[in-house]
Protein backbone atom coordinates (compact mmCIF):
# COMPACT_ATOMS: atom_id res chain seq x y z
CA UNK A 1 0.00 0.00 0.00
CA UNK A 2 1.43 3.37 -0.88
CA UNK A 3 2.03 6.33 1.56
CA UNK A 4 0.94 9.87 1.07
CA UNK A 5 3.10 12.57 2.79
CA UNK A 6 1.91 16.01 4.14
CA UNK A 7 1.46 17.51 0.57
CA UNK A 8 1.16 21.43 0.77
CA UNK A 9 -0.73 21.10 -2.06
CA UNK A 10 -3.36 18.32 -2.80
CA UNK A 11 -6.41 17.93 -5.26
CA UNK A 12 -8.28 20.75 -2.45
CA UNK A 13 -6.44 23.09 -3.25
CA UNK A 14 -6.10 23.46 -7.03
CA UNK A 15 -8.17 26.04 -8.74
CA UNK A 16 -8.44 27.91 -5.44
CA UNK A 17 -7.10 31.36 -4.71
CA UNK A 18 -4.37 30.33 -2.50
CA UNK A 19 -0.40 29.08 -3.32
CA UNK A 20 2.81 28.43 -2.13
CA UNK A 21 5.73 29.93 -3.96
CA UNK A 22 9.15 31.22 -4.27
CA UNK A 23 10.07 28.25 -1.38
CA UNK A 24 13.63 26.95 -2.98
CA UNK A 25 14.30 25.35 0.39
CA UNK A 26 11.06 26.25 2.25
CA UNK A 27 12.71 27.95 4.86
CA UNK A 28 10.23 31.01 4.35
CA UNK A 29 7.86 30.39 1.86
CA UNK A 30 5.37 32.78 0.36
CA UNK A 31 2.02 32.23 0.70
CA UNK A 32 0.16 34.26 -1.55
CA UNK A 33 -3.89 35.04 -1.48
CA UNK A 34 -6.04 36.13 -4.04
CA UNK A 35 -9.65 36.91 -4.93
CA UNK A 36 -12.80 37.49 -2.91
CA UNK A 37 -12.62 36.80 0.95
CA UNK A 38 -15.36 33.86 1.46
CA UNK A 39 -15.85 30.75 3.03
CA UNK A 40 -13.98 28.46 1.27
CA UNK A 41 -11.30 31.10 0.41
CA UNK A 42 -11.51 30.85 4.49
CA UNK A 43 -10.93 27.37 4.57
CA UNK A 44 -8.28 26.87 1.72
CA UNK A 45 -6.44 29.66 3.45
CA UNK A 46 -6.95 27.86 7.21
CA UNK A 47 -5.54 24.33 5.45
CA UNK A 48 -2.75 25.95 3.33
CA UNK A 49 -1.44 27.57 6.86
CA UNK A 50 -1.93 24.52 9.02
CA UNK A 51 0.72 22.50 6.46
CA UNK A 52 3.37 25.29 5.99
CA UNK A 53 3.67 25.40 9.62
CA UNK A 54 3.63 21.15 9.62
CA UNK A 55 7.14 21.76 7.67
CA UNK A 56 8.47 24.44 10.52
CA UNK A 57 9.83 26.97 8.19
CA UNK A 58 12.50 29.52 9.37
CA UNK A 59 9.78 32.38 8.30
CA UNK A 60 6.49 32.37 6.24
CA UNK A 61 5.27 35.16 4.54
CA UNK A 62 1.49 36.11 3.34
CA UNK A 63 0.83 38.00 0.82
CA UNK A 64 -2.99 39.59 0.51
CA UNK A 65 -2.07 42.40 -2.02
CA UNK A 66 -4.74 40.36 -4.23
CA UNK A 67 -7.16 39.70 -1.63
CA UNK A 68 -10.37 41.78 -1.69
CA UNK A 69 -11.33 42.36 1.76
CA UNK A 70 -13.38 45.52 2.01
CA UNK A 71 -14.31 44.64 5.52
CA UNK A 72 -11.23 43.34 6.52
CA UNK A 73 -13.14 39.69 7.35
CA UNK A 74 -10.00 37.83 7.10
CA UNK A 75 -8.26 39.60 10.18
CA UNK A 76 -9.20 36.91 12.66
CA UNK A 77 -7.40 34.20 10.53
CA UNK A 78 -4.25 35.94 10.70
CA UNK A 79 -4.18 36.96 14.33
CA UNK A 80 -5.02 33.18 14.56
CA UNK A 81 -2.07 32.38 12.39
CA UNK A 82 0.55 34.84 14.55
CA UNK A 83 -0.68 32.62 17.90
CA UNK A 84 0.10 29.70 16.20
CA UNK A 85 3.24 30.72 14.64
CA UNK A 86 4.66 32.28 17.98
CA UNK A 87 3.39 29.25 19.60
CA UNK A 88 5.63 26.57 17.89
CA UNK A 89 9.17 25.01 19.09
CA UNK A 90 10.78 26.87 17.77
CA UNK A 91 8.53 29.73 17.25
CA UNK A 92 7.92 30.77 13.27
CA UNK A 93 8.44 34.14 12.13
CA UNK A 94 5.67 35.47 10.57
CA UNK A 95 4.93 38.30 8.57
CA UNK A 96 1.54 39.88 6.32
CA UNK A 97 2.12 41.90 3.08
CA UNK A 98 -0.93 44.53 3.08
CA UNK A 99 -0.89 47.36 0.61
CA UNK A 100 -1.44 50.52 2.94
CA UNK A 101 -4.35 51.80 1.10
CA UNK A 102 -6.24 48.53 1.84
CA UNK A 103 -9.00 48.87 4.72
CA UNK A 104 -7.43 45.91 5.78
CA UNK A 105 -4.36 47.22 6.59
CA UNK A 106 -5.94 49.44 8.91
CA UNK A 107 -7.47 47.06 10.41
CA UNK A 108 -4.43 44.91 11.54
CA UNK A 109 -2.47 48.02 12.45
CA UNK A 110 -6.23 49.16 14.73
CA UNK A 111 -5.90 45.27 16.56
CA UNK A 112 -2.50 46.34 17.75
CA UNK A 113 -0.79 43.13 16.23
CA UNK A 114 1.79 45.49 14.43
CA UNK A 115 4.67 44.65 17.00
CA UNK A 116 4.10 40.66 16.62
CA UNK A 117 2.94 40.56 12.91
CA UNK A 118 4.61 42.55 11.13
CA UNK A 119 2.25 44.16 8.42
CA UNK A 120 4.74 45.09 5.07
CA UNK A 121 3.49 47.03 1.42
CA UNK A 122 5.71 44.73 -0.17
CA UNK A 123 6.75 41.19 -0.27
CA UNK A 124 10.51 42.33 -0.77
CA UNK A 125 10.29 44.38 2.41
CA UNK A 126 9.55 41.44 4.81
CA UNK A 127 11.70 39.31 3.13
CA UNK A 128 14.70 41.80 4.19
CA UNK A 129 13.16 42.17 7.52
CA UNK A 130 12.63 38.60 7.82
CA UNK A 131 16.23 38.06 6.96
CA UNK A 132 17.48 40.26 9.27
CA UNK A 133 15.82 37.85 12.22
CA UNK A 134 16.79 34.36 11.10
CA UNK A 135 20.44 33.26 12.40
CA UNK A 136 22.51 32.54 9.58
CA UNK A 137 24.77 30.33 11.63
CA UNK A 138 21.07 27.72 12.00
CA UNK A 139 21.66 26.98 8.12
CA UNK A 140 24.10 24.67 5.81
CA UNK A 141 23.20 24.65 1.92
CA UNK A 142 24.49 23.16 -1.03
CA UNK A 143 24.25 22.91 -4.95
CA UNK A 144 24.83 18.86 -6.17
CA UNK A 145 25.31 18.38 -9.91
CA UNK A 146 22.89 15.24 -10.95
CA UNK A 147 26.04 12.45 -10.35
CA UNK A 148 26.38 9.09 -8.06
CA UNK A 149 28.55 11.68 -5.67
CA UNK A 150 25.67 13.51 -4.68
CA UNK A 151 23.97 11.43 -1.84
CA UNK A 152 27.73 11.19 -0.11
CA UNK A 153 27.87 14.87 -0.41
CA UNK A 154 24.29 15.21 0.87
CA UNK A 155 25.17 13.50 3.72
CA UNK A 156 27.98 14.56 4.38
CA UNK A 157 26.67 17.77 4.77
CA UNK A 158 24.08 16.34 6.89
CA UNK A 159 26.90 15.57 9.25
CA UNK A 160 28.68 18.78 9.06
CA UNK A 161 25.67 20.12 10.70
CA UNK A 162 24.91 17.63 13.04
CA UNK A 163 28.26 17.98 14.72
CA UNK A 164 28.78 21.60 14.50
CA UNK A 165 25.36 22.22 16.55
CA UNK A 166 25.80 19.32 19.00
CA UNK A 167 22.62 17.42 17.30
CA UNK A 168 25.31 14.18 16.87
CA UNK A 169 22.50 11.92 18.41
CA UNK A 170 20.53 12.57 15.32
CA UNK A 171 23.14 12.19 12.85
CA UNK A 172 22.20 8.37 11.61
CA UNK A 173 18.70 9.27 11.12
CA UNK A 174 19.09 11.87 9.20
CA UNK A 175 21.98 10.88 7.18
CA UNK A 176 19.37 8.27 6.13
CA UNK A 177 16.54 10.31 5.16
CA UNK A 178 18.95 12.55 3.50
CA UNK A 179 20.34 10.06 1.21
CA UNK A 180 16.75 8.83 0.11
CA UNK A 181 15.58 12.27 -0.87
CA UNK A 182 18.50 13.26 -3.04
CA UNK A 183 18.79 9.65 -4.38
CA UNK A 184 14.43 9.88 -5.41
CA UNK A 185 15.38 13.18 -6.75
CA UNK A 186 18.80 11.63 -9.11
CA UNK A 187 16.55 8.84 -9.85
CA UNK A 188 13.63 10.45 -11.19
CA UNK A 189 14.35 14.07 -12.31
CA UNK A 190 18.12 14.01 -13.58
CA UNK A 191 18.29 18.24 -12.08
CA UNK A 192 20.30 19.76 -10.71
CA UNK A 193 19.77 19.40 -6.22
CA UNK A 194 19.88 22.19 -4.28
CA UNK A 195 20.53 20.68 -0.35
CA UNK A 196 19.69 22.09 3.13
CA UNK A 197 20.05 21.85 6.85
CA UNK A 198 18.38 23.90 9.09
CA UNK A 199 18.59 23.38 12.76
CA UNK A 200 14.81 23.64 14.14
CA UNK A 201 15.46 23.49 18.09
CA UNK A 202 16.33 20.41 18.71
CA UNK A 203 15.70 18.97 15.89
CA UNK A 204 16.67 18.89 11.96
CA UNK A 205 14.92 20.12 8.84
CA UNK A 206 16.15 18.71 5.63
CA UNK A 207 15.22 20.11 2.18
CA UNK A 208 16.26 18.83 -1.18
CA UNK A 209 14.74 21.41 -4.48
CA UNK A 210 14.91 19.56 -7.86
CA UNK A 211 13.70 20.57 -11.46
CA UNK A 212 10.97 18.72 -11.85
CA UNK A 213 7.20 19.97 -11.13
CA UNK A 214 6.03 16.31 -10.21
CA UNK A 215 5.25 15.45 -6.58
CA UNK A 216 7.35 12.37 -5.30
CA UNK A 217 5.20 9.18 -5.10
CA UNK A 218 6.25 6.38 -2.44
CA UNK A 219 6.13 2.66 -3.32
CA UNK A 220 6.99 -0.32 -1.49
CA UNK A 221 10.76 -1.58 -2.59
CA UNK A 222 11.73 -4.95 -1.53
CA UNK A 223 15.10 -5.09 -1.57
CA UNK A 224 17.90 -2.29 -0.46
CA UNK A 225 19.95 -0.77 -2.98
CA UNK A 226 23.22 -2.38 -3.58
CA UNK A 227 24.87 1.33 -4.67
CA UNK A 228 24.85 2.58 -1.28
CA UNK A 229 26.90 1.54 1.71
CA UNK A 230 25.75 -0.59 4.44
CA UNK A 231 24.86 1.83 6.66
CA UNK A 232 22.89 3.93 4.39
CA UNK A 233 20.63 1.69 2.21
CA UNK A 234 17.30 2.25 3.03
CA UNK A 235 13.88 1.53 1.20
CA UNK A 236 13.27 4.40 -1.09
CA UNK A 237 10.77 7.49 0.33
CA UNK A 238 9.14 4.60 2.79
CA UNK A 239 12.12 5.30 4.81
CA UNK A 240 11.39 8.81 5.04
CA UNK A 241 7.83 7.91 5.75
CA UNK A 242 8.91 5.59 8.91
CA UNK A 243 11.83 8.17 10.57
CA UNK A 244 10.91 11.43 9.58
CA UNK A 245 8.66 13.22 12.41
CA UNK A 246 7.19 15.35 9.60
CA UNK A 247 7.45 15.34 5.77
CA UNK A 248 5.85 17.01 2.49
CA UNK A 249 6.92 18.42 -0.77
CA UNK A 250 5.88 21.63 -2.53
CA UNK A 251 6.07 22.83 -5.87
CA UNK A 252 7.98 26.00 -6.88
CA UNK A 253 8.33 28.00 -9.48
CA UNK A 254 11.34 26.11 -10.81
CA UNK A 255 10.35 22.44 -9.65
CA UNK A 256 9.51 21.32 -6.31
CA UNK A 257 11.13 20.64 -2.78
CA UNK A 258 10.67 17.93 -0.61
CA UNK A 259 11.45 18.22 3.21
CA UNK A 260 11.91 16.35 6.08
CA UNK A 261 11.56 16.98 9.82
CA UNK A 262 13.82 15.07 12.12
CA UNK A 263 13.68 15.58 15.97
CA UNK A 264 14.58 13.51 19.04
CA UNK A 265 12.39 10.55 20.34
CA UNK A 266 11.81 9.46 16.50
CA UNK A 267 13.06 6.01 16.06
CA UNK A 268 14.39 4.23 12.99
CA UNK A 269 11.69 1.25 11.78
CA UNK A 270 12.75 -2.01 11.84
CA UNK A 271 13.27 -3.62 8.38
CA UNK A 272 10.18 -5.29 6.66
């Protein structure tokens, strides 16, 4: 039986006003929102939300500068969102892009939420401010050309972070779930990778971007693959499934990324 990750976008969501972009890594993703303000604009927004926080971005940005709110019905939802956001280990930054000549502008500054949501005119202003409040030191990123060295280097890289911010205890783990993303991504887009690390409290969030539009699909593989070494052969994206706390994929404007989540107290399956 196959195994459906934490897709931030699904079948729901198509058609509606609401997407995900610019996320290479989806460590702050834009979430944009456009048209009318109605109940299932409400909804698609509340689901949409509820899954970019699942993958514990750095930062997430909203942009309503297409969102026609005359009477500023949406406010709730995003005071909602800032609770939730400040409420996470660790917390999310979180930011709203409001034209100022929108009522509801006015109405977020009038609910006093300026000091812990930020309100911006333009996406490229929170994502300086933004950037000004995420540690750079919390981050390890690489490019991988579409070769057999890439999963080493993956992982490798995965270790480099693990022992620089004293997270050796999860090292194995996500060495693992490292090697089966960028190995999915060799094996079925040919791209070029673009890596990540990000240290999420006391845990690890992985990210691997590829080329290619298509979501990942998991299927059951009955044997381990004989290019990898012992210690790292696992069972294709059902490996991910079993040790990752959390895990989803995304497309971007250039392709997609699929993450992982690792954090302490998650154990490794036992072999099938």
């Amino acid at each position: 039986m196959g195994v459906s990750p934490p897709y931030l976008h699904d079948d729901t969501a198509r058609g509606s006003g609401v997407s995900v972009d610019d996320a290479e890594d989806m460590s702050v993703p834009l979430l944009t929102v456009r048209g009318p303000w109605d109940a299932q604009l409400c909804l698609d927004v509340s689901v949409t939300l509820r899954r970019c926080f699942t993958g514990q971005p750095d930062g997430l940005i909203v942009d309503l500068s297409a969102l026609h709110d005359p009477h500023s019905e949406s406010a709730p939802v995003w005071t909602t969102a800032r609770q939730v956001a400040a409420g996470l280990e660790p917390p999310v930054h979180l930011a709203l892009c409001v034209p100022p000549d929108l009522p509801l502008a006015d109405r977020m500054q009038g609910l006093g939420t300026g000091r812990y949501l930020p309100v911006y005119a333009k996406v490229r202003q929170a994502r300086v401010a933004l950037a000004g409040r995420i540690p750079g030191d919390q981050r390890l990123s690489a490019t991988l050309r579409p070769d057999p060295e890439a999963p080493s280097l993956a992982r490798n890289l995965v270790s480099d972070a693990c022992l620089a911010w004293g997270l050796v205890h999860l090292l194995h783990r996500s060495r693992l779930v490292m090697s089966e993303l960028v190995t999915n991504a060799l094996e079925h887009t040919g791209t070029e990778i673009r890596v990540a690390v990000h240290r999420r409290g006391s845990g690890l969030h992985l990210s691997v971007a590829d080329g290619d539009p298509r979501l990942p699909r998991v299927v059951p593989v009955s044997r381990p693959r004989p290019d990898l070494p012992l210690d790292e052969r696992g069972r294709g994206l059902r490996t991910v499934h079993e040790i990752a706390a959390q895990w989803g994929a995304v497309p971007t404007e250039t392709g997609k990324v699929v993450w992982a989540t690792i954090r302490c107290g998650e154990r490794v399956s036992a072999p099938r």
